[in-house]
Protein backbone atom coordinates (compact mmCIF):
# COMPACT_ATOMS: atom_id res chain seq x y z
CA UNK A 1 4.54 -9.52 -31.18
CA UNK A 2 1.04 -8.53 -32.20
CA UNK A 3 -1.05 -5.30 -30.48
CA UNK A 4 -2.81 -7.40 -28.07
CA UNK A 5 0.56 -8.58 -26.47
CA UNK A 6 2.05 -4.85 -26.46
CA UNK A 7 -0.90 -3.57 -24.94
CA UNK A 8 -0.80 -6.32 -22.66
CA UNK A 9 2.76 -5.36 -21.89
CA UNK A 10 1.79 -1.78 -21.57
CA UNK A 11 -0.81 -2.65 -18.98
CA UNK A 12 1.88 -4.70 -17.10
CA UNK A 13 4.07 -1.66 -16.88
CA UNK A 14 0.97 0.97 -15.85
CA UNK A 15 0.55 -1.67 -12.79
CA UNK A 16 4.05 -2.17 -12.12
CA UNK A 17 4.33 1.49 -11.87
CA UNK A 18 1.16 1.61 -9.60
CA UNK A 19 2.68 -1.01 -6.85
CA UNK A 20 6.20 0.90 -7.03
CA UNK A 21 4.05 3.92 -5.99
CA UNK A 22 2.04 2.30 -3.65
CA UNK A 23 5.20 1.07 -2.55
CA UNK A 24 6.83 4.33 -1.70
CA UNK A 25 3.03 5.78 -0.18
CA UNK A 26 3.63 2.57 2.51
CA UNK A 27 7.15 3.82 3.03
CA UNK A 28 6.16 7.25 3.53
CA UNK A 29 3.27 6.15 5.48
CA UNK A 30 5.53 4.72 7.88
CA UNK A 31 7.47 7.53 8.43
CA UNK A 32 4.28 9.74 9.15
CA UNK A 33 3.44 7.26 11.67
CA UNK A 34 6.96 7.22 13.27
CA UNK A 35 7.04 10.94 13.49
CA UNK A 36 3.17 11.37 14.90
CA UNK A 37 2.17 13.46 11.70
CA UNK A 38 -1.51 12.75 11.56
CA UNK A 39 -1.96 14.82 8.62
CA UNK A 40 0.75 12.92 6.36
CA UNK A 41 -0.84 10.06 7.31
CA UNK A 42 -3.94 10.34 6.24
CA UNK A 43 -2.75 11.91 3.38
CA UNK A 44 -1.03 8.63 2.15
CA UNK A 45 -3.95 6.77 3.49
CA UNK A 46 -5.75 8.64 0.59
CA UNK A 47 -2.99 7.97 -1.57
CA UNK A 48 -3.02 4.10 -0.74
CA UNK A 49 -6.89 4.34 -1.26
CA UNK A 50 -6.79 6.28 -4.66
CA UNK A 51 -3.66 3.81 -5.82
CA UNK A 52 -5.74 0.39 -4.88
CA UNK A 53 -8.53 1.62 -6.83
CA UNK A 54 -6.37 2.31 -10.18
CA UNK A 55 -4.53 -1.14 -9.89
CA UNK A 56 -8.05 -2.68 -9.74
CA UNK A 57 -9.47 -1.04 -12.89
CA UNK A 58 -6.46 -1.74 -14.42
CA UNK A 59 -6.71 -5.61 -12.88
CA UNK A 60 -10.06 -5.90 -15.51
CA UNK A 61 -8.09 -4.94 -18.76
CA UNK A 62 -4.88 -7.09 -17.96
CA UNK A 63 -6.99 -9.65 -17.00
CA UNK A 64 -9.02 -9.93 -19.95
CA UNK A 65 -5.91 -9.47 -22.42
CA UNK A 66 -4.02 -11.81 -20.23
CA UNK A 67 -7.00 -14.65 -21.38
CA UNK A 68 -6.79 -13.44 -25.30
CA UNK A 69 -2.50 -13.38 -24.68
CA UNK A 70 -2.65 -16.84 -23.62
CA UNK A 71 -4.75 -18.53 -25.99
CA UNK A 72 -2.54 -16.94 -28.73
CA UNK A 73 0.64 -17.86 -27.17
CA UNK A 74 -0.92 -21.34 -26.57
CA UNK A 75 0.02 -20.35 -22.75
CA UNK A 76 -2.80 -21.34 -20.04
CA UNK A 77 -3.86 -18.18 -18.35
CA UNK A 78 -3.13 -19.57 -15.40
CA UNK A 79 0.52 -20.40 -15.67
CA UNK A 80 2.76 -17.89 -16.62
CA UNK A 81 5.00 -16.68 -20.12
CA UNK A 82 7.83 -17.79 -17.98
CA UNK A 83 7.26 -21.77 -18.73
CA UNK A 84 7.03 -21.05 -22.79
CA UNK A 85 9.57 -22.40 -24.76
CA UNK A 86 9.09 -19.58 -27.07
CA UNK A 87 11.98 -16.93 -27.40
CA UNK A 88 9.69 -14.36 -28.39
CA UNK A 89 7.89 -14.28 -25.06
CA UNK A 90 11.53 -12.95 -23.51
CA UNK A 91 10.27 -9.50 -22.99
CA UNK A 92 7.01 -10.81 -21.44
CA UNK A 93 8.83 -13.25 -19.27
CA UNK A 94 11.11 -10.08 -18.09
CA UNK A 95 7.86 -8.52 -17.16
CA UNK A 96 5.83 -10.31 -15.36
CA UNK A 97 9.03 -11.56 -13.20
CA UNK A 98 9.43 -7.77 -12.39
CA UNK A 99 5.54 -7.34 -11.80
CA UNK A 100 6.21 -10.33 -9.22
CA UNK A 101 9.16 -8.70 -7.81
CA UNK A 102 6.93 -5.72 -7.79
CA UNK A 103 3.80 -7.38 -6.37
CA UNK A 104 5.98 -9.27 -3.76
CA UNK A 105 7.45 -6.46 -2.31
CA UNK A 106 4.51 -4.40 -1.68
CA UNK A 107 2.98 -7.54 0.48
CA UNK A 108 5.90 -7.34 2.35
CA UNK A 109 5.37 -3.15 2.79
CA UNK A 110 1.99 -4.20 3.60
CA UNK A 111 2.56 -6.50 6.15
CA UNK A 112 5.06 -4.64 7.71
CA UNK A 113 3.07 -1.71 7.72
CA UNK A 114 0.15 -3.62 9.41
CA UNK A 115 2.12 -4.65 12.20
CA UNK A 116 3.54 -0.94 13.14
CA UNK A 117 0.10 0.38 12.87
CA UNK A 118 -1.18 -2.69 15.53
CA UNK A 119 1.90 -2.22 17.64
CA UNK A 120 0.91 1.67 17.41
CA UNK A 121 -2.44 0.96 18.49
CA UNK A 122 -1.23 -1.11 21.48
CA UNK A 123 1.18 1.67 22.44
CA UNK A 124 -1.93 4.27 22.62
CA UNK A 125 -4.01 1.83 24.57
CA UNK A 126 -1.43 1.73 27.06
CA UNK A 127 -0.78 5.83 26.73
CA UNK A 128 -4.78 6.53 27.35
CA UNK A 129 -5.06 3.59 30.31
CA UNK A 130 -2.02 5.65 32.13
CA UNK A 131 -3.39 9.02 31.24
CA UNK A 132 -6.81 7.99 32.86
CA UNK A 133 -5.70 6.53 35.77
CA UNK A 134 -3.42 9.46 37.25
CA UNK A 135 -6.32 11.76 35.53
CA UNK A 136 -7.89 12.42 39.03
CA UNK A 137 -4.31 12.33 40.57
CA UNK A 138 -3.40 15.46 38.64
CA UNK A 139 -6.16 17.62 37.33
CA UNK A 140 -6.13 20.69 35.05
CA UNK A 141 -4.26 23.50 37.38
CA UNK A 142 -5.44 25.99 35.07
CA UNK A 143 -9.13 25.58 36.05
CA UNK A 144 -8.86 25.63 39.70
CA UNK A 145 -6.87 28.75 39.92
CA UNK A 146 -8.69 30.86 37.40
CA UNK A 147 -11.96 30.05 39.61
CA UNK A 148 -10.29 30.25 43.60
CA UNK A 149 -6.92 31.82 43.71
CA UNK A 150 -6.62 34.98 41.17
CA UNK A 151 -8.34 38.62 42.46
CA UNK A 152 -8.42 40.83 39.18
């Protein structure tokens, strides 16, 4: 294996890493949004934000050494190590099927968590429409007995 295929392997672990911790800032997302902590959440919003922007500067290295890997492992960059008859390739093959594990796993997170945030958006639609529409039915008691009832 020459340096342009370990680095390339190195940069395949640095982003595997990346989606296994933008993997657990979904799951912890999800639990800030199941137990109303507004802070926590946009904390791992930031988190989310900061971890997107990594995996896409890392996204321009691996993709360049992805084109120089392929053309000296007579691989097309768009297929992958894993059709190579070449037993060399095994711990490239074992890496890019765990950066696929990896990368399919935080699509599902994704999704997942894109449907509990619309559901959550529904559910304070519905909270605001009932709040305003008994609003005038029961008003702020503390107002109108500061101003009529008390005698200090």
């Amino acid at each position: 294996m020459n340096a342009e295929t370990t680095r390339y392997l190195e940069l395949l672990e640095q982003r595997i890493a990346l989606l296994a911790s933008l993997s657990q800032a979904f799951l912890a997302a999800r639990a800030d949004v199941v137990s109303f902590d507004l802070d926590g959440l946009e904390t791992r919003i930031a988190d989310q934000e900061r971890l997107c922007v990594e995996i896409r500067s890392l996204d321009v290295s691996v993709d360049r050494l992805r084109f120089q890997c392929a053309a000296r492992l007579s691989v097309s960059p768009d297929k992958s190590a894993t059709e190579t008859p070449d037993h060399d390739n095994r711990p490239l093959r074992e890496t890019l099927d765990r950066l696929h594990t990896a990368q399919v796993r935080v699509k599902q997170q994704n999704d997942a968590h894109q449907i509990l945030l619309q559901r959550s958006r529904r559910t304070v639609s519905a909270l605001l429409n009932s709040y305003h529409s008994f609003a005038l039915t029961y008003s702020n008691p503390s107002s109108g007995r500061a101003s009529a009832g008390e005698s200090f």
